[in-house]
C-alpha atoms as a PDB file:
ATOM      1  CA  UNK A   1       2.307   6.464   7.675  1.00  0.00           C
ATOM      2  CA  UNK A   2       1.624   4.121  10.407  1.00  0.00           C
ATOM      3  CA  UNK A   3      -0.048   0.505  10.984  1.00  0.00           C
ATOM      4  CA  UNK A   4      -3.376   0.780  11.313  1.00  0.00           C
ATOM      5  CA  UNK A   5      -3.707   3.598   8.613  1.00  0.00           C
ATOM      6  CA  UNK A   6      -6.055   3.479   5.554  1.00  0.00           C
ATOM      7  CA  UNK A   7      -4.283   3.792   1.974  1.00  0.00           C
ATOM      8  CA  UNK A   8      -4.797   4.220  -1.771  1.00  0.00           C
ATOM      9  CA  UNK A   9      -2.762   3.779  -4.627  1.00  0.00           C
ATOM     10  CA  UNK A  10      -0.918   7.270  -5.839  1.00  0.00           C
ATOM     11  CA  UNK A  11      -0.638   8.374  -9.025  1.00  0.00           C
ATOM     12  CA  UNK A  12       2.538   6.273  -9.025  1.00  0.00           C
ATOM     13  CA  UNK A  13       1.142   3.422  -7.848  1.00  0.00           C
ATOM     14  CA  UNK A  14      -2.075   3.603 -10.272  1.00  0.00           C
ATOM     15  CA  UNK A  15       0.611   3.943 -13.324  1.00  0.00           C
ATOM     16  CA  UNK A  16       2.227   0.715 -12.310  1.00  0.00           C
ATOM     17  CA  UNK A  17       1.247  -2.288 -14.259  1.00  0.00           C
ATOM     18  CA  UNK A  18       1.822  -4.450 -11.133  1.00  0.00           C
ATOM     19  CA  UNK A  19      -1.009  -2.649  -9.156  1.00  0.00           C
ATOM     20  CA  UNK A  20      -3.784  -2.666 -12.055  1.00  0.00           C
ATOM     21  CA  UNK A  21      -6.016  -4.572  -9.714  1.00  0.00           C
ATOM     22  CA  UNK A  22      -5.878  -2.183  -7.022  1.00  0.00           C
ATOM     23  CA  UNK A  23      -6.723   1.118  -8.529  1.00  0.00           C
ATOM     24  CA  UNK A  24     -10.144   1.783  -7.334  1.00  0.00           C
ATOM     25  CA  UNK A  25      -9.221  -0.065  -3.635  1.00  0.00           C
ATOM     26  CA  UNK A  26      -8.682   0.897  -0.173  1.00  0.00           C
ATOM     27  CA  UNK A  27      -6.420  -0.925   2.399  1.00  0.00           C
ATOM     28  CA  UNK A  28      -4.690  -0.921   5.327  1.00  0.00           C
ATOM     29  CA  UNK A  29      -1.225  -0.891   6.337  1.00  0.00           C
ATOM     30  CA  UNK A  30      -0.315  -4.439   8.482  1.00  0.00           C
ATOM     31  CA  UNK A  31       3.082  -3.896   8.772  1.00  0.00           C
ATOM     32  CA  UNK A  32       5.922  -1.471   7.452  1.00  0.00           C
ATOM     33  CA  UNK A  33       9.250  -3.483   7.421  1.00  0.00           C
ATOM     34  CA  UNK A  34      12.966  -2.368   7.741  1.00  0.00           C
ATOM     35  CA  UNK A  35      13.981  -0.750   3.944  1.00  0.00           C
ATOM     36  CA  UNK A  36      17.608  -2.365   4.416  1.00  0.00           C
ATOM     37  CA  UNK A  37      15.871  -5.869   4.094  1.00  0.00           C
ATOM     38  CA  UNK A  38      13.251  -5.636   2.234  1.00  0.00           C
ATOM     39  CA  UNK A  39      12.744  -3.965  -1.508  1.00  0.00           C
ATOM     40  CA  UNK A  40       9.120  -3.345  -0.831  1.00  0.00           C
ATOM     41  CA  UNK A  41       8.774  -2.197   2.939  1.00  0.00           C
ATOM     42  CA  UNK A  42       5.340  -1.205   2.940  1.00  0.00           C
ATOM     43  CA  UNK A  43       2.654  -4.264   3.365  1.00  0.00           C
ATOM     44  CA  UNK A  44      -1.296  -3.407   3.191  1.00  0.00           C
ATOM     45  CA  UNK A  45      -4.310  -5.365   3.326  1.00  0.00           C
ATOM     46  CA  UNK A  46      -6.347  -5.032   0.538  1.00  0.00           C
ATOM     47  CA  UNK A  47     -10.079  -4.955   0.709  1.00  0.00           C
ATOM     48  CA  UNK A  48     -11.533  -7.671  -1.549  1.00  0.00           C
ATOM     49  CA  UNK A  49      -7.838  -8.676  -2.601  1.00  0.00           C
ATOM     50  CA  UNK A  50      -5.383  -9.341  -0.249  1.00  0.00           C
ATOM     51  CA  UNK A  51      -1.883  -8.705   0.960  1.00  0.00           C
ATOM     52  CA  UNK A  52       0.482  -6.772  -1.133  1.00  0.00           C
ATOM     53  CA  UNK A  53       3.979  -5.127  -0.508  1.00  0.00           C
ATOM     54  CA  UNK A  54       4.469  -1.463  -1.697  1.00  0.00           C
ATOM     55  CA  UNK A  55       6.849   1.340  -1.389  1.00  0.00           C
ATOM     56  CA  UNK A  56       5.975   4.186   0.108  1.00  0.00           C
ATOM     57  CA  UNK A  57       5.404   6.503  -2.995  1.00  0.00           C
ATOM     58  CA  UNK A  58       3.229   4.110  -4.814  1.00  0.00           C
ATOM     59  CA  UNK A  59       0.337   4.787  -1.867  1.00  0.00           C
ATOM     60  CA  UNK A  60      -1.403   7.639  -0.222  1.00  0.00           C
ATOM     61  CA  UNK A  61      -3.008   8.262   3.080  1.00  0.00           C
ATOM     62  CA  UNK A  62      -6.515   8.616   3.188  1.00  0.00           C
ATOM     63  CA  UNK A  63      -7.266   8.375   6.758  1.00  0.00           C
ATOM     64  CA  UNK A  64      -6.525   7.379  10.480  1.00  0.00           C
ATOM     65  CA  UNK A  65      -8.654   4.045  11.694  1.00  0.00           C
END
């Protein structure tokens, strides 16, 4: 997964209570940060939300923009 790539929520991320609001969204990734520093890496734009932090196995790749 790279910057720039379109993502929805897993299976793991749609069981999560934190991501409730993002289950039938799309998003991009903005920026994947260093795991050593931060506890969620992953950040992704969220269309008609906003910016959220993720790990990696709460999303899945839908396609290359």
């Amino acid at each position: 997964m790279k910057v720039g790539d379109m993502v929805e929520l897993s299976s793991v991320g749609r069981n999560t209570v934190y991501c409730r609001k993002l289950r039938n969204k799309t998003g991009i990734v903005v920026e994947i940060r260093l795991k050593k520093d931060y506890m969620y890496p992953i950040v992704v734009m969220w269309f008609g939300y906003g910016q959220m932090a993720l790990l990696r196995s709460a999303l899945k790749f839908v396609s290359r923009v």
